[in-house]
PDB file of N, CA and C in Angstrom:
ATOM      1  N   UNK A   1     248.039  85.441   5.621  1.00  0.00           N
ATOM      2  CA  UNK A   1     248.790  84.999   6.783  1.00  0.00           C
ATOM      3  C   UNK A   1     248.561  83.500   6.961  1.00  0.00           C
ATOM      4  N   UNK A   2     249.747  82.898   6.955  1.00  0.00           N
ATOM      5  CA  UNK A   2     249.906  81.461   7.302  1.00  0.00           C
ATOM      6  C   UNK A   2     249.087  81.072   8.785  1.00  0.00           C
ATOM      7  N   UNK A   3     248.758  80.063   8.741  1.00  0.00           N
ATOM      8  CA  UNK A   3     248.202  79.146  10.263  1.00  0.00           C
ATOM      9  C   UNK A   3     249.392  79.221  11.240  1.00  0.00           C
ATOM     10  N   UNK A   4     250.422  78.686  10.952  1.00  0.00           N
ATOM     11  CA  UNK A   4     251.799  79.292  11.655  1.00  0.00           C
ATOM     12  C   UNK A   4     251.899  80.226  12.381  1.00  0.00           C
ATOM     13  N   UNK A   5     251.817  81.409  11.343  1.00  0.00           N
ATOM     14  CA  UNK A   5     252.208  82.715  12.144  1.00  0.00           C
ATOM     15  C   UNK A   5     250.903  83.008  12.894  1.00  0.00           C
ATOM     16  N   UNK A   6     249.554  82.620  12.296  1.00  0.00           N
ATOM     17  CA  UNK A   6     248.715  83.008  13.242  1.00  0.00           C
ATOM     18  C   UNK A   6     248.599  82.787  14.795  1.00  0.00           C
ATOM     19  N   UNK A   7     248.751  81.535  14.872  1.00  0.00           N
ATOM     20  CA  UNK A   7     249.173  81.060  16.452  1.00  0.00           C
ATOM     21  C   UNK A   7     250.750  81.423  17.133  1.00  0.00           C
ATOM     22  N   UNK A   8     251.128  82.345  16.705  1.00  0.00           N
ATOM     23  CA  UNK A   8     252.490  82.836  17.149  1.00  0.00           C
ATOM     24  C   UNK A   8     251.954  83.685  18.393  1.00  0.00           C
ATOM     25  N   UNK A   9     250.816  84.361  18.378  1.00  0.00           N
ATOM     26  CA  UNK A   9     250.290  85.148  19.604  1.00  0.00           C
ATOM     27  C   UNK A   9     249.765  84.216  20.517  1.00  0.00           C
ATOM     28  N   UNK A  10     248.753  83.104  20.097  1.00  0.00           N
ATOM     29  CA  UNK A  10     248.369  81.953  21.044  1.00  0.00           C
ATOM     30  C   UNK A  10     249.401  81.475  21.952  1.00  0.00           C
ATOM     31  N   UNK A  11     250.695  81.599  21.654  1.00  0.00           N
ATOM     32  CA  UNK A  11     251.571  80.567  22.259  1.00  0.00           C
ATOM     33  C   UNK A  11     251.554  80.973  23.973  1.00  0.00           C
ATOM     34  N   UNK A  12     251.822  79.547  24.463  1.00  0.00           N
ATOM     35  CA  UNK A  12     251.963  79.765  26.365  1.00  0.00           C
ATOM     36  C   UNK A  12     252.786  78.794  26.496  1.00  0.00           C
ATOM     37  N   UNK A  13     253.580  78.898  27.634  1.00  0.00           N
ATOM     38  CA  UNK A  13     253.971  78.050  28.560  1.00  0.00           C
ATOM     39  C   UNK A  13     253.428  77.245  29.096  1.00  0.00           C
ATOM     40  N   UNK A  14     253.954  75.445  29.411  1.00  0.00           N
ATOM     41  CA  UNK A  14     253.310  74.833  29.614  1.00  0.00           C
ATOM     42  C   UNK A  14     254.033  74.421  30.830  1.00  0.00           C
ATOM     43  N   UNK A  15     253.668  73.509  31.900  1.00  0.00           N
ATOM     44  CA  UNK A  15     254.675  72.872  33.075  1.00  0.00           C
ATOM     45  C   UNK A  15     254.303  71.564  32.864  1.00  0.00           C
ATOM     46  N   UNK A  16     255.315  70.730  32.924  1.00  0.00           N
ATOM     47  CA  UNK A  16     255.626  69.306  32.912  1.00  0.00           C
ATOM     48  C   UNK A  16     255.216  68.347  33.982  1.00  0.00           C
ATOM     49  N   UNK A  17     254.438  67.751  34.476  1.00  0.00           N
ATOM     50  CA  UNK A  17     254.667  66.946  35.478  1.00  0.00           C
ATOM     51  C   UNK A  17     256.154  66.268  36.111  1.00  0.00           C
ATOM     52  N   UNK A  18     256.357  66.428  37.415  1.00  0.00           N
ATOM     53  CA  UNK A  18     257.653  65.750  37.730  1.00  0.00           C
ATOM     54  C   UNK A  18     257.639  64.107  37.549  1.00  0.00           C
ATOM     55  N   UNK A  19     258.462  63.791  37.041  1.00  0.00           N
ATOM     56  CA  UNK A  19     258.203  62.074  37.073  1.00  0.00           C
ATOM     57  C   UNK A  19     258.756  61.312  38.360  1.00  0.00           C
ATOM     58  N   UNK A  20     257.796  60.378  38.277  1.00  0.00           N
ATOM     59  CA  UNK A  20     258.173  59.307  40.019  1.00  0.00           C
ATOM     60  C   UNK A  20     258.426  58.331  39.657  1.00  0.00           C
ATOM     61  N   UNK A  21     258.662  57.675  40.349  1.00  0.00           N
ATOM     62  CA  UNK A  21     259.456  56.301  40.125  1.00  0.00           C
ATOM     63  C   UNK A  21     258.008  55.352  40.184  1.00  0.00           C
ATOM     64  N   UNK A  22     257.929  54.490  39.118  1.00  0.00           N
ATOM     65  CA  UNK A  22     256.487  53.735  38.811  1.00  0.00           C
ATOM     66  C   UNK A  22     256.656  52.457  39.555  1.00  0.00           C
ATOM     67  N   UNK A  23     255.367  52.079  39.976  1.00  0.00           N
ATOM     68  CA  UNK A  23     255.151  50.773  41.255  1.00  0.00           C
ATOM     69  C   UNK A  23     255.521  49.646  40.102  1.00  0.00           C
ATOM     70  N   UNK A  24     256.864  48.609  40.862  1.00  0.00           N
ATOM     71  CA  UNK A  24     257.093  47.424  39.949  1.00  0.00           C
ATOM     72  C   UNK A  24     256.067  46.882  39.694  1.00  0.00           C
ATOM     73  N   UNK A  25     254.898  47.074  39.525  1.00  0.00           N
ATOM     74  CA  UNK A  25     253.903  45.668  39.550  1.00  0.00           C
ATOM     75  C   UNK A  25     253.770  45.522  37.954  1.00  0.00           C
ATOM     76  N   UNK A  26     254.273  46.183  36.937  1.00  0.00           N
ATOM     77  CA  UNK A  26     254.270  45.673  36.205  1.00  0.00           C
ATOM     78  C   UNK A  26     254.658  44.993  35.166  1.00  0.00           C
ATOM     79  N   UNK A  27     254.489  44.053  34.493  1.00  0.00           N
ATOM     80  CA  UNK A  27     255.610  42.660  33.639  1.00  0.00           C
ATOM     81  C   UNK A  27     256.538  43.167  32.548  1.00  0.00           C
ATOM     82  N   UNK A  28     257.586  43.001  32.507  1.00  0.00           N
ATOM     83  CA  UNK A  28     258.904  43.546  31.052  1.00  0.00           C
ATOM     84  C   UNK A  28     257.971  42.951  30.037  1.00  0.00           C
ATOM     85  N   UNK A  29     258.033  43.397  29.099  1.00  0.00           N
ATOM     86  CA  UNK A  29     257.840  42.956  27.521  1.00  0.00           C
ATOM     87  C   UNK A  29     258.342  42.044  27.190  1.00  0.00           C
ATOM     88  N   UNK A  30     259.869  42.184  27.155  1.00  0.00           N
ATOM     89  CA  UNK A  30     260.543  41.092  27.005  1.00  0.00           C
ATOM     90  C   UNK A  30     261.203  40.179  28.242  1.00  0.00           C
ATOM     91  N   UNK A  31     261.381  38.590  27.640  1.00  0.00           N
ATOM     92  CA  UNK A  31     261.204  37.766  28.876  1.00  0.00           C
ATOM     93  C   UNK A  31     262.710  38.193  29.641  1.00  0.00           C
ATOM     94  N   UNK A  32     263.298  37.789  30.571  1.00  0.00           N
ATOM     95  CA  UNK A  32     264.283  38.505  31.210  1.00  0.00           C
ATOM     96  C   UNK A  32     265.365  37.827  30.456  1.00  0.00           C
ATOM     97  N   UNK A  33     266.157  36.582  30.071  1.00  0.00           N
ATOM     98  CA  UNK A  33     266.611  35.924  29.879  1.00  0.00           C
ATOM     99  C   UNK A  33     266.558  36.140  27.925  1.00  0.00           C
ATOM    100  N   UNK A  34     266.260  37.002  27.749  1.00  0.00           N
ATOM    101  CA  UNK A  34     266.006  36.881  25.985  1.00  0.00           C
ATOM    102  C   UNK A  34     267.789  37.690  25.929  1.00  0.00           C
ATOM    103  N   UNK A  35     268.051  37.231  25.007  1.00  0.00           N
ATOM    104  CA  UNK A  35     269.152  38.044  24.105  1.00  0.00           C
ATOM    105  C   UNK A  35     269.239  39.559  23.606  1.00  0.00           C
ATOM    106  N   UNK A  36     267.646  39.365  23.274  1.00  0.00           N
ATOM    107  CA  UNK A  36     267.421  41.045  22.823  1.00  0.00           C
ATOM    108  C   UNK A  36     267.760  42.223  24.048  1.00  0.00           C
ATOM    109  N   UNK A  37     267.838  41.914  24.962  1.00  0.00           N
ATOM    110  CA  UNK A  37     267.751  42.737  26.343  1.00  0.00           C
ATOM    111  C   UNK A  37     269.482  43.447  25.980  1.00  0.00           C
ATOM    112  N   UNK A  38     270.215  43.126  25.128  1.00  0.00           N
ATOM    113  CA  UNK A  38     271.139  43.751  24.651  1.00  0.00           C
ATOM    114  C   UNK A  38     271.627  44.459  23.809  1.00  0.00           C
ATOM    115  N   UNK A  39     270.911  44.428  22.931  1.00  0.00           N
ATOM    116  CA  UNK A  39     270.671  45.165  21.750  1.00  0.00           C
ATOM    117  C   UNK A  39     270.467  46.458  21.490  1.00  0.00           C
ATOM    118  N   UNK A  40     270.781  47.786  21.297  1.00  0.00           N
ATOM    119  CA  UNK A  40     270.907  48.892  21.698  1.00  0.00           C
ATOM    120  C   UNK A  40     269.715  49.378  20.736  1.00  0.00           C
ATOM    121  N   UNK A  41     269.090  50.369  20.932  1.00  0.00           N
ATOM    122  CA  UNK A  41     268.386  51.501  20.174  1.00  0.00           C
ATOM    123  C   UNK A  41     268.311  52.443  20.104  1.00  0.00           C
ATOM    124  N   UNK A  42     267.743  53.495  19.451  1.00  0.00           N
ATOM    125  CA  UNK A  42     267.908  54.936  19.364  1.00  0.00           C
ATOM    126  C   UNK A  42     266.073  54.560  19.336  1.00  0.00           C
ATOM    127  N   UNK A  43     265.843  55.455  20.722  1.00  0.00           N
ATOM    128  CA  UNK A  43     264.073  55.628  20.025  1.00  0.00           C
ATOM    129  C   UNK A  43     264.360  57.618  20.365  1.00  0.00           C
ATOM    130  N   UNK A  44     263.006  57.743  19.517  1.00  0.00           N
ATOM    131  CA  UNK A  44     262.907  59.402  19.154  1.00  0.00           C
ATOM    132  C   UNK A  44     261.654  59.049  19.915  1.00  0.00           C
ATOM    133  N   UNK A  45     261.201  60.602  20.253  1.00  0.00           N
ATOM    134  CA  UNK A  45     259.357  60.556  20.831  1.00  0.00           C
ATOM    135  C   UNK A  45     259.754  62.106  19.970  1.00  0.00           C
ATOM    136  N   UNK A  46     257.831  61.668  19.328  1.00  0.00           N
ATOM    137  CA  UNK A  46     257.419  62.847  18.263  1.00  0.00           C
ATOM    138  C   UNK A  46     256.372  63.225  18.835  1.00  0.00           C
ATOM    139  N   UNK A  47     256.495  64.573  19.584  1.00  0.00           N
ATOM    140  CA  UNK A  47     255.451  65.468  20.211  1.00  0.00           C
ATOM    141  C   UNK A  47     254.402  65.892  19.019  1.00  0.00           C
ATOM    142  N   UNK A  48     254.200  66.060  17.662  1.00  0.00           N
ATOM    143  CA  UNK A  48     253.796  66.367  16.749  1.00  0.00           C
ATOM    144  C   UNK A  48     254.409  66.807  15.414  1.00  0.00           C
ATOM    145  N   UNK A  49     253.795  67.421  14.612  1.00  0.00           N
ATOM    146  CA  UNK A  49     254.217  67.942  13.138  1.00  0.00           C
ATOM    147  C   UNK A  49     253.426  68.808  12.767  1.00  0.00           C
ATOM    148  N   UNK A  50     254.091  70.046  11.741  1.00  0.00           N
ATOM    149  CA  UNK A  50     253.530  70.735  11.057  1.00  0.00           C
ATOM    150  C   UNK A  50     254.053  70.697   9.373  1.00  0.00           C
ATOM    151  N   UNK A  51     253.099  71.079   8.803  1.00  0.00           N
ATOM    152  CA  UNK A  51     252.771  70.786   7.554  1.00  0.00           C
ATOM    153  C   UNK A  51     253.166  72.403   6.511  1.00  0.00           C
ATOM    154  N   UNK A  52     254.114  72.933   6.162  1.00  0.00           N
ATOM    155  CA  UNK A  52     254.262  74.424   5.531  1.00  0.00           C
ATOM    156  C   UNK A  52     255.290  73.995   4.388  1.00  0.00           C
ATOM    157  N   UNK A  53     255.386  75.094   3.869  1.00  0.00           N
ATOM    158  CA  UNK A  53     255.563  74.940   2.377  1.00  0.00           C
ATOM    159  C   UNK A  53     257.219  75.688   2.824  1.00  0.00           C
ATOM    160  N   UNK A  54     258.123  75.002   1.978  1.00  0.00           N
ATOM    161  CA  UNK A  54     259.724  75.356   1.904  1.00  0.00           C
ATOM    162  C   UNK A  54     259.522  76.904   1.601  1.00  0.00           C
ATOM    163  N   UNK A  55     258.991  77.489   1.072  1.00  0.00           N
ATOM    164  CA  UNK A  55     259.051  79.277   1.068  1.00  0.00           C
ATOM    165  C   UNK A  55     258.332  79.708   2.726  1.00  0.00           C
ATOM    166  N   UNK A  56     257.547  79.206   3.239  1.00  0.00           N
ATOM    167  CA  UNK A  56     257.290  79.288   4.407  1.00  0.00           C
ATOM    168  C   UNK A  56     258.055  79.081   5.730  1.00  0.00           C
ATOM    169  N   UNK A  57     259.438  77.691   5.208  1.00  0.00           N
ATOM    170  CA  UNK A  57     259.884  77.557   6.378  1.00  0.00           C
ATOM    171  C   UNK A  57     261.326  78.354   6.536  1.00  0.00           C
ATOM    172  N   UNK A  58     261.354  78.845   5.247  1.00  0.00           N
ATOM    173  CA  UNK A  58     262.698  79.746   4.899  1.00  0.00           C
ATOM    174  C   UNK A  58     262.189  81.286   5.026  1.00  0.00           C
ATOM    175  N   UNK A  59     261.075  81.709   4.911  1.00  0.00           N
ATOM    176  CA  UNK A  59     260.661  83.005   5.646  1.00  0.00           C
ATOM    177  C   UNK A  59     260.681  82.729   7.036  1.00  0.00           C
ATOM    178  N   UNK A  60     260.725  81.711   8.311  1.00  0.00           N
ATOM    179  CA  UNK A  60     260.488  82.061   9.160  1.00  0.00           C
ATOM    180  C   UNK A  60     261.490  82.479  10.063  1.00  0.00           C
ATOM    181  N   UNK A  61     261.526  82.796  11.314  1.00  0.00           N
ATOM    182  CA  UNK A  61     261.848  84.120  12.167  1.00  0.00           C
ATOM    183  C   UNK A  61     262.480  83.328  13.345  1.00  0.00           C
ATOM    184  N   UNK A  62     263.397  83.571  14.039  1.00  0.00           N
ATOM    185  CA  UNK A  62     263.681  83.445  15.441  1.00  0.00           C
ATOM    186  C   UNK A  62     262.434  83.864  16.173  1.00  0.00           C
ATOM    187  N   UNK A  63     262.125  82.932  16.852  1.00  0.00           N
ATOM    188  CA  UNK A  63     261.297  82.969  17.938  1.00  0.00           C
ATOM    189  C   UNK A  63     259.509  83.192  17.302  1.00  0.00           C
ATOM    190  N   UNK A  64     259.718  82.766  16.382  1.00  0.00           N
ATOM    191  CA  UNK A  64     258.118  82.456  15.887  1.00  0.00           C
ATOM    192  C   UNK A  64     257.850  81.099  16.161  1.00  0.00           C
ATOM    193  N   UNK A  65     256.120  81.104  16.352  1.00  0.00           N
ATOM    194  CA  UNK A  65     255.996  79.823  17.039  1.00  0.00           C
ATOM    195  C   UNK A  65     255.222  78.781  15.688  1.00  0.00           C
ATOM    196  N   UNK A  66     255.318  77.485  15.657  1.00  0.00           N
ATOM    197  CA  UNK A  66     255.076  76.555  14.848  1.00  0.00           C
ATOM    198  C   UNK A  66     253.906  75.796  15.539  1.00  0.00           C
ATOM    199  N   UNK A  67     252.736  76.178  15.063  1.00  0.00           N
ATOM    200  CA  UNK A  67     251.585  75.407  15.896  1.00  0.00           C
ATOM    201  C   UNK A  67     251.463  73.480  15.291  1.00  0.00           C
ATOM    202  N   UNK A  68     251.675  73.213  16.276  1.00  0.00           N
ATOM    203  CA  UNK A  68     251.636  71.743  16.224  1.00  0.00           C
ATOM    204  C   UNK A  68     250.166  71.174  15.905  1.00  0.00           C
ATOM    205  N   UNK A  69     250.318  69.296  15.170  1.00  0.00           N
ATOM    206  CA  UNK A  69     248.874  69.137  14.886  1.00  0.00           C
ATOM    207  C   UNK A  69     248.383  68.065  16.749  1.00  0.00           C
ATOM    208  N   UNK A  70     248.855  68.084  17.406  1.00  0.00           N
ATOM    209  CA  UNK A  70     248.423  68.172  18.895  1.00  0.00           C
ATOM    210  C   UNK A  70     248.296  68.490  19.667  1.00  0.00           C
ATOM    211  N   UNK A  71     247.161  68.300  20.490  1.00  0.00           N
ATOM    212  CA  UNK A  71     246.552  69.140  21.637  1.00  0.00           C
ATOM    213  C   UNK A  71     247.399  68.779  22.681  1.00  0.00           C
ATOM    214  N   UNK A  72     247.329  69.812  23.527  1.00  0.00           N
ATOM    215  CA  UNK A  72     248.631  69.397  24.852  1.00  0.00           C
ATOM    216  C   UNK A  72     248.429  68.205  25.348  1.00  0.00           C
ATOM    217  N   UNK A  73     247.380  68.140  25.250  1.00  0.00           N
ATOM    218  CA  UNK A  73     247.187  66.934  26.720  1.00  0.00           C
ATOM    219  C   UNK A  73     247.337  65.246  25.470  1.00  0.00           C
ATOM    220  N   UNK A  74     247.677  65.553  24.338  1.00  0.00           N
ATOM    221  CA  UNK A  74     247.189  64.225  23.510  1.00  0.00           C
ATOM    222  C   UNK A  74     248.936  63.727  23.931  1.00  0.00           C
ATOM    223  N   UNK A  75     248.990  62.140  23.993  1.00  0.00           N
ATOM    224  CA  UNK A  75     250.351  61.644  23.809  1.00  0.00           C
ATOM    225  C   UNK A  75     250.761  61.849  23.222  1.00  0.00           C
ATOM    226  N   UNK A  76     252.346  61.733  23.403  1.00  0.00           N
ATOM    227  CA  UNK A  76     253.537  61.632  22.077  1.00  0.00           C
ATOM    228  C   UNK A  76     253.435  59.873  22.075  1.00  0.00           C
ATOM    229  N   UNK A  77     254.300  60.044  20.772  1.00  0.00           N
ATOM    230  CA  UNK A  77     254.696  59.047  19.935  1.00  0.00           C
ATOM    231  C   UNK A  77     255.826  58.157  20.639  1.00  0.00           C
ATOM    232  N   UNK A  78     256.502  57.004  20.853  1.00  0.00           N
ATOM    233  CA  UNK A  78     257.548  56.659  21.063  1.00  0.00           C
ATOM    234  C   UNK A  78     257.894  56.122  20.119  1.00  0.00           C
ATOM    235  N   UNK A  79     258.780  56.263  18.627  1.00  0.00           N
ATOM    236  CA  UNK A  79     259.227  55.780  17.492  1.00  0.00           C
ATOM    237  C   UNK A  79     260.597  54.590  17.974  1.00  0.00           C
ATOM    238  N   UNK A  80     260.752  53.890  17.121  1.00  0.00           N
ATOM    239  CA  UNK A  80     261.970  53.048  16.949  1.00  0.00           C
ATOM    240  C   UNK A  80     262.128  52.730  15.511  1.00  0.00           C
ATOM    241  N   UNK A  81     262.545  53.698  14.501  1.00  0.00           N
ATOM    242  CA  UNK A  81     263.018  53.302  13.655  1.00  0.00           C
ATOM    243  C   UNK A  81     262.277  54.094  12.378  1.00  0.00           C
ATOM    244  N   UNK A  82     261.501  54.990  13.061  1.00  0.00           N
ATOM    245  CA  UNK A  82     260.094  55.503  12.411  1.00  0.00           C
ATOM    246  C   UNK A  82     258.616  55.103  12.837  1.00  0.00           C
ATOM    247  N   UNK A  83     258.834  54.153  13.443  1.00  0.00           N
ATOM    248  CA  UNK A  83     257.473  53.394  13.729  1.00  0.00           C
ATOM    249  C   UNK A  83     257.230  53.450  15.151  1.00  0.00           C
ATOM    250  N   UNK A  84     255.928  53.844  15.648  1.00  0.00           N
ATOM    251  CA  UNK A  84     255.426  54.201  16.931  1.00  0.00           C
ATOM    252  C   UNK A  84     255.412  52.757  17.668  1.00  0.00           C
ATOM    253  N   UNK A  85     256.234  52.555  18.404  1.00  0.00           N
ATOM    254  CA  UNK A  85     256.349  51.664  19.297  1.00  0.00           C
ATOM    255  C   UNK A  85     255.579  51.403  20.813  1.00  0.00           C
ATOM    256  N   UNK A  86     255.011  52.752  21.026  1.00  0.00           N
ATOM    257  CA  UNK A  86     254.546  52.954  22.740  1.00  0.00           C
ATOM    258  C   UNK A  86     253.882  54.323  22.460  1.00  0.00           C
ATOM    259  N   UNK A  87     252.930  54.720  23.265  1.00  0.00           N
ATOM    260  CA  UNK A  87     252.592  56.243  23.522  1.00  0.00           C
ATOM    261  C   UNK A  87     253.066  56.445  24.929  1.00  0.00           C
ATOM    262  N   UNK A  88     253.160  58.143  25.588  1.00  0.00           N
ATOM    263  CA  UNK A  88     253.356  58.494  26.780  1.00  0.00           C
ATOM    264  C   UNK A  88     252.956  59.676  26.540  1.00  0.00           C
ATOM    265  N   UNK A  89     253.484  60.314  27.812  1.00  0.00           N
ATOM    266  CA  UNK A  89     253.098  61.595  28.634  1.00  0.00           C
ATOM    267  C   UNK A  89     254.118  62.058  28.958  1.00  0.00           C
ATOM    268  N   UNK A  90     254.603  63.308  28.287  1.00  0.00           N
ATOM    269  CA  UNK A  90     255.810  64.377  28.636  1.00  0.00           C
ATOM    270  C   UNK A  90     255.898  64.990  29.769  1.00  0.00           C
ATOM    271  N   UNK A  91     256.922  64.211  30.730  1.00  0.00           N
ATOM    272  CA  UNK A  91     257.184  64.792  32.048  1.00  0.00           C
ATOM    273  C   UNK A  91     258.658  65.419  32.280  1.00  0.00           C
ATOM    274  N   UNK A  92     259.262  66.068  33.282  1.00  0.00           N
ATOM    275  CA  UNK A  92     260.239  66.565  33.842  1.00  0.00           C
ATOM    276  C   UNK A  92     260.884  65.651  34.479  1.00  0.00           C
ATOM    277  N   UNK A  93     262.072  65.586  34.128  1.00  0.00           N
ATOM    278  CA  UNK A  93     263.193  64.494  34.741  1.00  0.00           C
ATOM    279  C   UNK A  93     264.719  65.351  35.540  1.00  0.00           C
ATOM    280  N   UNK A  94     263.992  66.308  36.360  1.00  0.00           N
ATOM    281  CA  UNK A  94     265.125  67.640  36.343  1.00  0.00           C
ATOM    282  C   UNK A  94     265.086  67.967  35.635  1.00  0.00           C
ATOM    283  N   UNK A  95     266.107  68.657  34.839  1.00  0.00           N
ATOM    284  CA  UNK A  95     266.421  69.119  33.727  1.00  0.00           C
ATOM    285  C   UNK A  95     265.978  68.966  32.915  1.00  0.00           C
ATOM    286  N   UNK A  96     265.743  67.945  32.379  1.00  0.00           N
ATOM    287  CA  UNK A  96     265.346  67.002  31.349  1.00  0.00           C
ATOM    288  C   UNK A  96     264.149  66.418  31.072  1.00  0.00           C
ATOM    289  N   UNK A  97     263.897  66.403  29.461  1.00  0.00           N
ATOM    290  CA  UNK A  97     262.643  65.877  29.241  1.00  0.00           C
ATOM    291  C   UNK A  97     262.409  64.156  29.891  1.00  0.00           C
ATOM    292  N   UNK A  98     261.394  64.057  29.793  1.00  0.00           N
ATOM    293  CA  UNK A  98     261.490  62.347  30.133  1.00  0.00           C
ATOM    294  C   UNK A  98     259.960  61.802  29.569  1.00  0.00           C
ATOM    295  N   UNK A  99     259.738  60.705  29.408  1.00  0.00           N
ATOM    296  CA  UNK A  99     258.145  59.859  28.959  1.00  0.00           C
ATOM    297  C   UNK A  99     257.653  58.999  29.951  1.00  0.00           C
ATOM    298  N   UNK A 100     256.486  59.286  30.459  1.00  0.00           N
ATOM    299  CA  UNK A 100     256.105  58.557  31.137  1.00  0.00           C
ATOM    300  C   UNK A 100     255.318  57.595  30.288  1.00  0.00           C
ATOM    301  N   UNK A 101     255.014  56.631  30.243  1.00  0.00           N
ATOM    302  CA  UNK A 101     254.885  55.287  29.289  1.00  0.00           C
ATOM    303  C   UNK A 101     253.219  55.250  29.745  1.00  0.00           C
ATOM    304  N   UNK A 102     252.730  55.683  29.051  1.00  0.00           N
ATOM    305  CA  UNK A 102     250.880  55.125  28.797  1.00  0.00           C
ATOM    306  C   UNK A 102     250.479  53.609  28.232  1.00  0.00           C
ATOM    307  N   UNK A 103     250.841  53.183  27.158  1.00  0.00           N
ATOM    308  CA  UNK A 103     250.415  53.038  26.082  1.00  0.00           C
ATOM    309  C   UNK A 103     251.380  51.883  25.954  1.00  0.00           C
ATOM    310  N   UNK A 104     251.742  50.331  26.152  1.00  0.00           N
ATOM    311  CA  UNK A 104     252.599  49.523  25.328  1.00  0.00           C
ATOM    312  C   UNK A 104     252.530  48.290  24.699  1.00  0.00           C
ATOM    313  N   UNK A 105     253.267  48.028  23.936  1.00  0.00           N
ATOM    314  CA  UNK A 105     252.397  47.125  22.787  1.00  0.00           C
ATOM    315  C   UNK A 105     252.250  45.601  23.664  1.00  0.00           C
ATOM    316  N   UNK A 106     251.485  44.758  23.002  1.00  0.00           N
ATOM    317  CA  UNK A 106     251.324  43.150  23.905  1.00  0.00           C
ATOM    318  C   UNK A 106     252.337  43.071  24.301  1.00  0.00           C
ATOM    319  N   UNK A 107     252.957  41.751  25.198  1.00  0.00           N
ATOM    320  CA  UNK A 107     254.076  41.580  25.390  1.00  0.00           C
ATOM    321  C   UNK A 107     254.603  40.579  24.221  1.00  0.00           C
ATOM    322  N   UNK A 108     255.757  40.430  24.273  1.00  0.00           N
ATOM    323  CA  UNK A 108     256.179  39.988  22.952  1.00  0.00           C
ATOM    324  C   UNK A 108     256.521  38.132  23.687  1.00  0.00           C
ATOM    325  N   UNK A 109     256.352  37.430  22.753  1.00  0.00           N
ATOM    326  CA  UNK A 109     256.550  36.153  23.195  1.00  0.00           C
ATOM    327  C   UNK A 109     258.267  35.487  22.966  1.00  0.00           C
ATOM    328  N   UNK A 110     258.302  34.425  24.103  1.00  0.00           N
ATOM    329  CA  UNK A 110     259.849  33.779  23.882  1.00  0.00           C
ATOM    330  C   UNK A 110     259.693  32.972  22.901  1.00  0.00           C
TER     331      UNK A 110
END
């Protein structure tokens, strides 16, 4: 028996923190007046990964669970392009997932 399927019984429900609106006190990255402030992106956030073999992921099942290599409480990733740009904390936005921002890189210079 795969590590996979073993934690298929472990699995629980987790609840999200609601997200609030964060105190301005703190500085943009980028300066206000930069150009880049237009520039569009696609960022992904990577809650984790698992590691199984193509005969493993083609045996698996509706509603089997895929144990991740992070602990609940560890940050996700904020990627731009592949590359971790920021860490956060997975909160509830209504409906919707949302990141609360831990983690961001220096500020970038003009």
């Amino acid at each position: 028996m795969n590590s996979a399927s073993q934690n298929q019984s472990a699995a629980q429900w987790i609840g999200l923190p609601e997200a609030t609106d964060p105190a301005p006190t703190a500085a943009p990255v980028v300066p206000v007046q930069s150009p880049l402030l237009d520039v569009k992106a696609r960022l992904q956030v990577c809650v984790g990964e698992v590691v199984m073999t193509v005969g493993e992921l083609t045996r698996a099942q509706a509603g089997q669970v895929l144990a991740l290599d992070r602990e609940v409480d560890a940050p996700v990733d904020l990627l731009l392009e592949g590359r971790v740009v920021a860490r956060g904390q997975l909160v509830a936005v209504g409906e919707h997932f949302g990141i609360r921002l831990t983690e961001l890189p220096l500020p970038l210079k003009p």
